[in-house]
N, C-alpha and C. Protein backbone atom coordinates (compact mmCIF):
# COMPACT_ATOMS: atom_id res chain seq x y z
N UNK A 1 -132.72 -59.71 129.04
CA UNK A 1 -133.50 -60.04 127.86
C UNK A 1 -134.03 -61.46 128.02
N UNK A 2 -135.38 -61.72 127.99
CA UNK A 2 -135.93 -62.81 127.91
C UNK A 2 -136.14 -63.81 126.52
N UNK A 3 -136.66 -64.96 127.11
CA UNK A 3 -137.21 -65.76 125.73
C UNK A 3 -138.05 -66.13 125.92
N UNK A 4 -139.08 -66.03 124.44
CA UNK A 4 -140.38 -66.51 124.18
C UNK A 4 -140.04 -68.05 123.51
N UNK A 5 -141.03 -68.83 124.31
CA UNK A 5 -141.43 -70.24 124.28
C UNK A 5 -142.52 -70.62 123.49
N UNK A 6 -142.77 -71.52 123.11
CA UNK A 6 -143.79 -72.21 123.29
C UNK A 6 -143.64 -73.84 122.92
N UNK A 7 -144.93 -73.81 124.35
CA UNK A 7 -145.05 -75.25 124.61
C UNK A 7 -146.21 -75.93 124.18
N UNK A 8 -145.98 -77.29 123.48
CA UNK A 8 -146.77 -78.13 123.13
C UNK A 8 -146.77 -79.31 123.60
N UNK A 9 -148.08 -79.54 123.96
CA UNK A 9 -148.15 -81.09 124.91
C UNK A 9 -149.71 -81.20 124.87
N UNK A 10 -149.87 -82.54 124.93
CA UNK A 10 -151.83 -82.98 124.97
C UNK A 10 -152.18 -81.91 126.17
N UNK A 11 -151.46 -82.82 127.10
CA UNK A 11 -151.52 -82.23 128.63
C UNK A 11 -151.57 -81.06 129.18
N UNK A 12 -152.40 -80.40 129.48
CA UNK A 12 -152.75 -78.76 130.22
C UNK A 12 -151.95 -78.48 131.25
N UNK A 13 -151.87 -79.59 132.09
CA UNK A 13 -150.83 -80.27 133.33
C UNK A 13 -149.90 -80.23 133.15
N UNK A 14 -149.73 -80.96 132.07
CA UNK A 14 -147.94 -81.09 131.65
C UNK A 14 -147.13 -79.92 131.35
N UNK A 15 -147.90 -78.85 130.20
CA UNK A 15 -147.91 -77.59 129.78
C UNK A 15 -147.24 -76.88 130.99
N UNK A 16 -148.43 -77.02 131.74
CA UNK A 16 -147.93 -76.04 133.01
C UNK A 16 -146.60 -76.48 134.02
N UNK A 17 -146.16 -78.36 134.09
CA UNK A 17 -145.36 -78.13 134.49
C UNK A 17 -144.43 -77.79 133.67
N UNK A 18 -143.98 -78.32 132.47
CA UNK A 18 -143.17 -77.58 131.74
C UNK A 18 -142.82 -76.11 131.67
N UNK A 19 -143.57 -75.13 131.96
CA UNK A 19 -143.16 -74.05 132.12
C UNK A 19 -142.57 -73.41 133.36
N UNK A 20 -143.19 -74.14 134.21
CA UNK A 20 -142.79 -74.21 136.00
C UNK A 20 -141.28 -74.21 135.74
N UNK A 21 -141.05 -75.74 135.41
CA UNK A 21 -139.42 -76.17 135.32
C UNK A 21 -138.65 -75.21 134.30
N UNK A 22 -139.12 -74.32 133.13
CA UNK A 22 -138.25 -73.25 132.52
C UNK A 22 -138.26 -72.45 133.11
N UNK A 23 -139.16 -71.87 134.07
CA UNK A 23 -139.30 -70.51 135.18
C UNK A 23 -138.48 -70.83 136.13
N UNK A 24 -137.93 -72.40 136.62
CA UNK A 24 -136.73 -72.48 137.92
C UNK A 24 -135.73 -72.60 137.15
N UNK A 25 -135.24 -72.03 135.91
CA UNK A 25 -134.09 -72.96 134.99
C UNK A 25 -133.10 -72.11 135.26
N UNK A 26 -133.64 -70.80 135.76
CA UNK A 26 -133.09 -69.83 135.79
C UNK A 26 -132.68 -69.05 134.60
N UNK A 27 -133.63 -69.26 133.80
CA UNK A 27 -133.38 -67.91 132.21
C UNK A 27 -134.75 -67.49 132.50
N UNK A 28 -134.54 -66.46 132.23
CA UNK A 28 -135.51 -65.10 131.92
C UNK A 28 -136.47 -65.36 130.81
N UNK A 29 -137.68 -66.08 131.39
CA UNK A 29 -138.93 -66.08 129.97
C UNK A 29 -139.90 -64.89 130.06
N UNK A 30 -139.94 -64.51 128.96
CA UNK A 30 -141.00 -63.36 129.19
C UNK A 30 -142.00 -63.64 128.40
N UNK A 31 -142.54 -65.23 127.92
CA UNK A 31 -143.85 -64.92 127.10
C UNK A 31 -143.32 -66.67 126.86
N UNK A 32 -144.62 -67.30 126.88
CA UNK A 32 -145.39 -68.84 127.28
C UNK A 32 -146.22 -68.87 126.36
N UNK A 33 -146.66 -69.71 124.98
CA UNK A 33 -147.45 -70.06 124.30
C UNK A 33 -147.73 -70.93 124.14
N UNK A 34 -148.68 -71.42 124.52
CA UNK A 34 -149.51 -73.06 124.67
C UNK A 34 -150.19 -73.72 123.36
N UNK A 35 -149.92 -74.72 123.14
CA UNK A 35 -150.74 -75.49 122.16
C UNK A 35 -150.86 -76.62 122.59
N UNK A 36 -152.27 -77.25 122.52
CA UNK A 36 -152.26 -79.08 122.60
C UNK A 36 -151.88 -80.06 121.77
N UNK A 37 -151.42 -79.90 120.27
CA UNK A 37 -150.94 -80.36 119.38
C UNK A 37 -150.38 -79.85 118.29
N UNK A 38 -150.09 -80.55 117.47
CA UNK A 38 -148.77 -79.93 116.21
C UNK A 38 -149.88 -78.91 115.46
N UNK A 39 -151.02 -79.42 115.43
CA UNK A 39 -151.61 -78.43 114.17
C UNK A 39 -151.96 -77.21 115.10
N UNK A 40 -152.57 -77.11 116.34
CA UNK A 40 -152.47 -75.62 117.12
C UNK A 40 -151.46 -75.35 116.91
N UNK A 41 -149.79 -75.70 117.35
CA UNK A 41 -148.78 -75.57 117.54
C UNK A 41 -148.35 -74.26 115.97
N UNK A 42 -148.84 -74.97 115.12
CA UNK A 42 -148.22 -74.23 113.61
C UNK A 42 -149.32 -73.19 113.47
N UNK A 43 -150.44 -73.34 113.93
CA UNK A 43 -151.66 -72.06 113.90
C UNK A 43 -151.08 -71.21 115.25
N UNK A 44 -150.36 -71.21 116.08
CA UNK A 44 -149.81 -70.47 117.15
C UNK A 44 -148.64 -69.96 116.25
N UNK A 45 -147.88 -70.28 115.87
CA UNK A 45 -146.60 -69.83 114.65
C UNK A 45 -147.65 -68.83 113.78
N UNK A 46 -147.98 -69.42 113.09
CA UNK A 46 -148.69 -68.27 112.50
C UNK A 46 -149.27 -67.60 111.97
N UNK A 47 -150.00 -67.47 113.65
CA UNK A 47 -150.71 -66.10 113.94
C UNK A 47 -149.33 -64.84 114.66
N UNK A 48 -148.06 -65.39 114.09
CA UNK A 48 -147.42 -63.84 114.52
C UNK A 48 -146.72 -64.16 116.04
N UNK A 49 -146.24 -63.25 116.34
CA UNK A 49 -145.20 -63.24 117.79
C UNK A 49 -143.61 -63.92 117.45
N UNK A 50 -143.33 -63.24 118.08
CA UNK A 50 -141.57 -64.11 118.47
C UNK A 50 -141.38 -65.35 119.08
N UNK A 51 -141.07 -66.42 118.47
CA UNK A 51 -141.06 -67.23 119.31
C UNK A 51 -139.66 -67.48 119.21
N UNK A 52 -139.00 -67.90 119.88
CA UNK A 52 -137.70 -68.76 119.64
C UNK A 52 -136.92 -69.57 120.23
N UNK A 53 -138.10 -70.84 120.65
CA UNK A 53 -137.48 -71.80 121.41
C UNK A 53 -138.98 -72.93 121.49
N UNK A 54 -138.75 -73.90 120.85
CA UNK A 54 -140.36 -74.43 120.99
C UNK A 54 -139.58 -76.21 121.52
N UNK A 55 -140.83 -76.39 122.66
CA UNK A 55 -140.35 -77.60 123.55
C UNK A 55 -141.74 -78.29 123.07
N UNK A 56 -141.61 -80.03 122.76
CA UNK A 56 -142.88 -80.49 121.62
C UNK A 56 -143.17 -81.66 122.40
N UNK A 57 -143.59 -82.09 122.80
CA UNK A 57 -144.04 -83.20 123.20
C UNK A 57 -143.90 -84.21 121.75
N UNK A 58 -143.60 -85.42 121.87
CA UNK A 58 -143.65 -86.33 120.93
C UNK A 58 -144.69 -86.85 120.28
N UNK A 59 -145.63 -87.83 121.44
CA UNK A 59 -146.94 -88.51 120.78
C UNK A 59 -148.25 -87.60 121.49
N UNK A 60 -148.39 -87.09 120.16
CA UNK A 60 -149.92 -86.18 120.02
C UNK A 60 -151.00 -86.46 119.19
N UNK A 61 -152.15 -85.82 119.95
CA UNK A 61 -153.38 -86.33 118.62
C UNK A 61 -153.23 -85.79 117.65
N UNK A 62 -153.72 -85.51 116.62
CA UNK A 62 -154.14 -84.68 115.30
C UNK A 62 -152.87 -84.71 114.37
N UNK A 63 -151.73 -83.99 115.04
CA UNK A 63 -150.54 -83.88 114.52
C UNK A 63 -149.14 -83.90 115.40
N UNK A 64 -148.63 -85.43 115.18
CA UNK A 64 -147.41 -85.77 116.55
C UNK A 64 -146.42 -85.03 116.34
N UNK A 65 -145.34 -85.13 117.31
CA UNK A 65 -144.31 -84.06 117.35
C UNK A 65 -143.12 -84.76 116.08
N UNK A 66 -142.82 -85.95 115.93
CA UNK A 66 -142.27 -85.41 114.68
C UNK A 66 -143.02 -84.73 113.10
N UNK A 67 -144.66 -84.83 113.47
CA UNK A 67 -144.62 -84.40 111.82
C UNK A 67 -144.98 -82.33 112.19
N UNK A 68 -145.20 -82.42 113.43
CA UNK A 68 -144.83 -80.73 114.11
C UNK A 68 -143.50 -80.45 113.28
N UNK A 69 -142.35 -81.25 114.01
CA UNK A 69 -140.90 -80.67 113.79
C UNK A 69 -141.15 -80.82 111.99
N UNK A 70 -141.34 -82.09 111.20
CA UNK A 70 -141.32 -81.97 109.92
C UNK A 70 -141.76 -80.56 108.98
N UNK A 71 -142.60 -79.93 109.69
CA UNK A 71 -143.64 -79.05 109.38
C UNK A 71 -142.44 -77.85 109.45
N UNK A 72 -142.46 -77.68 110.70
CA UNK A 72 -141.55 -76.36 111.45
C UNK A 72 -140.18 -76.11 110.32
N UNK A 73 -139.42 -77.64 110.16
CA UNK A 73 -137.88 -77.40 109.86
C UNK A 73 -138.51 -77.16 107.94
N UNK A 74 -139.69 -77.37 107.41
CA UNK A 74 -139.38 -77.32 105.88
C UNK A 74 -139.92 -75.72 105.75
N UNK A 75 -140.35 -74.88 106.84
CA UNK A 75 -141.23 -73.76 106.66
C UNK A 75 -139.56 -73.00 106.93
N UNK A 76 -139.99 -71.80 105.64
CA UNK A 76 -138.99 -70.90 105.61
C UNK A 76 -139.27 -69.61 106.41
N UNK A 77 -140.43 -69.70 107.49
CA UNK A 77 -140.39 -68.77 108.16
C UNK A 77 -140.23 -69.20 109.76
N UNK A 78 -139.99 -70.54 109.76
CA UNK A 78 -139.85 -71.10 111.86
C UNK A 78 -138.27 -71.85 111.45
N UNK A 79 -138.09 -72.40 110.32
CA UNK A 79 -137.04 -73.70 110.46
C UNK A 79 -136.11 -73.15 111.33
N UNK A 80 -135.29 -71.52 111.68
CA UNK A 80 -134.49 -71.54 112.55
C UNK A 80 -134.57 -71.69 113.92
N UNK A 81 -136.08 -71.88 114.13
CA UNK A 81 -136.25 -72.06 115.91
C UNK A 81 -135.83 -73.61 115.89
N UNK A 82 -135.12 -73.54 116.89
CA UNK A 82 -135.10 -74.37 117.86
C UNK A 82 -136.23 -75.34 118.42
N UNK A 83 -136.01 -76.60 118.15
CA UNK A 83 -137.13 -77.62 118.75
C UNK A 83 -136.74 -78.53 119.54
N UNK A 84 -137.02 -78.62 120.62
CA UNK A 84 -136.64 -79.49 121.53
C UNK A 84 -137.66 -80.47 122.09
N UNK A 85 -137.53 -82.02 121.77
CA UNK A 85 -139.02 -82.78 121.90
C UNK A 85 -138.69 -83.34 123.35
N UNK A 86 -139.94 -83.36 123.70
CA UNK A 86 -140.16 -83.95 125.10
C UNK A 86 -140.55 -85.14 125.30
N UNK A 87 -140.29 -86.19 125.58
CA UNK A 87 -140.59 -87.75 125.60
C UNK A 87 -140.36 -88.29 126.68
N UNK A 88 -141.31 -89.33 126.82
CA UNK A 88 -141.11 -90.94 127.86
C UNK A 88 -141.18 -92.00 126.77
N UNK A 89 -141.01 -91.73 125.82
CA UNK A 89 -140.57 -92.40 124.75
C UNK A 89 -139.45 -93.73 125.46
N UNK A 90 -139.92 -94.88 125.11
CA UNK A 90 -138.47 -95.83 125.74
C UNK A 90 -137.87 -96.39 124.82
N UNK A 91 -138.18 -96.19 123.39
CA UNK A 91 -137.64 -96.90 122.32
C UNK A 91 -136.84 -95.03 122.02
N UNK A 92 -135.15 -95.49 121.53
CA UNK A 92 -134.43 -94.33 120.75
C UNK A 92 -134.86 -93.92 119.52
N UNK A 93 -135.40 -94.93 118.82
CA UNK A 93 -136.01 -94.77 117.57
C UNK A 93 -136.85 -93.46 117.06
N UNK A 94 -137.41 -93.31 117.60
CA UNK A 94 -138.15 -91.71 117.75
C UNK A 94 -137.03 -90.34 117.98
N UNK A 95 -136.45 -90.82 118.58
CA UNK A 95 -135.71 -89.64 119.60
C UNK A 95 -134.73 -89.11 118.31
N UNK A 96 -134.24 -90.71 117.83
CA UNK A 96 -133.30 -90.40 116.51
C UNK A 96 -133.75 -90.00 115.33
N UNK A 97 -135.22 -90.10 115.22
CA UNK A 97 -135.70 -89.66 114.38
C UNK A 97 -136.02 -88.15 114.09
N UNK A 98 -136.06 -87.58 115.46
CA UNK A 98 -136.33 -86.34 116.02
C UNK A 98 -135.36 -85.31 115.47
N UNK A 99 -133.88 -86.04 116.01
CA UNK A 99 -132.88 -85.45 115.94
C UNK A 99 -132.24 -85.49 114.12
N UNK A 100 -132.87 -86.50 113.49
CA UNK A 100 -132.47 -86.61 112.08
C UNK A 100 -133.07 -85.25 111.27
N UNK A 101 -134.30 -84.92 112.09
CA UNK A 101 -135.23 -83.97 111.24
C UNK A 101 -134.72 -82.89 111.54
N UNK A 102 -133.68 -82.66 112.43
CA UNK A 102 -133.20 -81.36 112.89
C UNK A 102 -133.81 -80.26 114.30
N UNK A 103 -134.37 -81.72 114.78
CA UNK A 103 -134.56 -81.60 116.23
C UNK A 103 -133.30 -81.41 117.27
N UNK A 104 -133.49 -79.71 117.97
CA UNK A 104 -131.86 -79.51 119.05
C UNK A 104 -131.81 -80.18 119.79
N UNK A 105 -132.62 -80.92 120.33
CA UNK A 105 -132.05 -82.08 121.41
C UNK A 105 -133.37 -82.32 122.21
N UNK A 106 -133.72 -82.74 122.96
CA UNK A 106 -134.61 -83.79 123.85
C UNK A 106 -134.39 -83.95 125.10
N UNK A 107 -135.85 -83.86 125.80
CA UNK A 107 -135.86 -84.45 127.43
C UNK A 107 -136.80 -85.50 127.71
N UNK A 108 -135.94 -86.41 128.22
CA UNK A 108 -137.06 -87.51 128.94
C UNK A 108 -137.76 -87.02 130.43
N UNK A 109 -138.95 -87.27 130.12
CA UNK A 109 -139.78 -87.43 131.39
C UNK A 109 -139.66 -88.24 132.25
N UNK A 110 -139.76 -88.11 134.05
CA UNK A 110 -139.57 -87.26 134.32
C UNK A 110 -137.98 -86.40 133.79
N UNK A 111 -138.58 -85.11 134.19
CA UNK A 111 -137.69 -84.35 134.03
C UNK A 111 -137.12 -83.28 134.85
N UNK A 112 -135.74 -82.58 135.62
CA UNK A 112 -135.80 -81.77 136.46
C UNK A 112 -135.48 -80.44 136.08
N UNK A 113 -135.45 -79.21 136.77
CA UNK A 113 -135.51 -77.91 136.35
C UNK A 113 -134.01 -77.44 135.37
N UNK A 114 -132.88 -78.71 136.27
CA UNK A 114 -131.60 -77.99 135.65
C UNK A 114 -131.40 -79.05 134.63
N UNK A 115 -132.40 -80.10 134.03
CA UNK A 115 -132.39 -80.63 132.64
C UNK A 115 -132.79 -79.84 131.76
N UNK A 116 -134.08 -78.79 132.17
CA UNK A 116 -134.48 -78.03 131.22
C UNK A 116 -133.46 -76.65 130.80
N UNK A 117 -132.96 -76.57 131.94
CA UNK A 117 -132.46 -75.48 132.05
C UNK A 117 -130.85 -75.89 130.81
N UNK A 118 -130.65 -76.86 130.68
CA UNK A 118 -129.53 -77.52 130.39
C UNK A 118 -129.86 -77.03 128.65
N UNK A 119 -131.26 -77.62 128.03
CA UNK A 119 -131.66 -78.13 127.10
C UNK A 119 -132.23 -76.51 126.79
N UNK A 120 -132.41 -75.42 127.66
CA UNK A 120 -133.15 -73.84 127.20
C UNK A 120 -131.67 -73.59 126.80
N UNK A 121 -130.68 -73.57 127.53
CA UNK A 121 -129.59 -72.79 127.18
C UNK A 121 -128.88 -72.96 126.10
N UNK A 122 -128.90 -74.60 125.73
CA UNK A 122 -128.71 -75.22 124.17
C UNK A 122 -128.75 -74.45 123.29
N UNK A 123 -130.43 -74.53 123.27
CA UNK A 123 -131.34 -74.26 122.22
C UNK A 123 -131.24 -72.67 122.09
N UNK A 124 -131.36 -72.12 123.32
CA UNK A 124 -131.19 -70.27 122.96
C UNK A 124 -129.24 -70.54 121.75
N UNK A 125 -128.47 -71.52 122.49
CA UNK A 125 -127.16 -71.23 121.73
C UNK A 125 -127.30 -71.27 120.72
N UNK A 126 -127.87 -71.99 120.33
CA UNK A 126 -128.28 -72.68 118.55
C UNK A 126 -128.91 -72.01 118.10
N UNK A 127 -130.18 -71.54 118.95
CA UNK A 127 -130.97 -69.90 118.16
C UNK A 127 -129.85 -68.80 117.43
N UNK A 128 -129.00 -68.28 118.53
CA UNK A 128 -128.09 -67.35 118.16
C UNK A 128 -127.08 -67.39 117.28
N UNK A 129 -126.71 -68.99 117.10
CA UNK A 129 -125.94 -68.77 116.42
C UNK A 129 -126.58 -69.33 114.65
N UNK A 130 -127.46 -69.35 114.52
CA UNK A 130 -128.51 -69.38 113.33
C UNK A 130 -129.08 -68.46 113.19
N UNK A 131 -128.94 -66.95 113.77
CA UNK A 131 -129.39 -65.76 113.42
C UNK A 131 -128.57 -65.27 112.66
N UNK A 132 -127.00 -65.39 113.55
CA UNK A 132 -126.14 -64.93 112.71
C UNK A 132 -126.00 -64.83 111.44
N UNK A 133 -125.64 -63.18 110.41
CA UNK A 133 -125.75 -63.90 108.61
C UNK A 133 -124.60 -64.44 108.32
């Protein structure tokens, strides 16, 4: 059984490596949804599909990744996914801010396959166990 993603980042590049490094993480993705920022990001939510695991890039145009996660955790139809922000962020300040909003945890850039892989398996844990009634 796989998991549906989606990734948000300015970067088309980045996007793609990000998904590279969840495809060597060694979990089973069966479905990649791209957005360049928070407001695609919540028009990708929904328009529908399963998602359940969203990796955010931090500083974005239009709409940055904490007011994404702000968005995600007050909506009563995403708050149980899982958000995991992506940063080269060098100040904690953000990161803690991330994690205050109910962000599952964070990767600094660079980043390697068994960080992601570290931070998918988290986040699938935390999925599952927030399905539970």
């Amino acid at each position: 059984m796989g998991v549906n993603v989606l990734i948000v980042d300015r970067s088309a590049v980045m996007r793609k490596i990000l998904e590279r490094a969840l495809r060597q993480a060694c979990v089973q993705i069966d479905h990649v949804v791209e957005a360049s920022d928070g407001v695609e990001a919540l028009e990708r939510l929904q328009a529908g599909g399963r998602i359940e695991v969203i990796f955010s890039e931090l500083n974005m145009p239009n709409m940055d990744g904490i007011e994404f996660l702000s968005q995600v955790k007050q909506s009563d139809s995403f708050r149980r996914i899982p958000v995991v922000m992506v940063t080269t962020e060098g100040t904690e300040a953000r990161v803690r801010e991330a994690l205050s909003l109910g962000a599952a945890g964070y990767v600094k850039k660079p980043f390697t396959p068994a960080q992601m892989q570290t931070a998918l398996r988290r986040a699938i844990t935390l999925q599952t166990a927030r399905s539970v009634p």
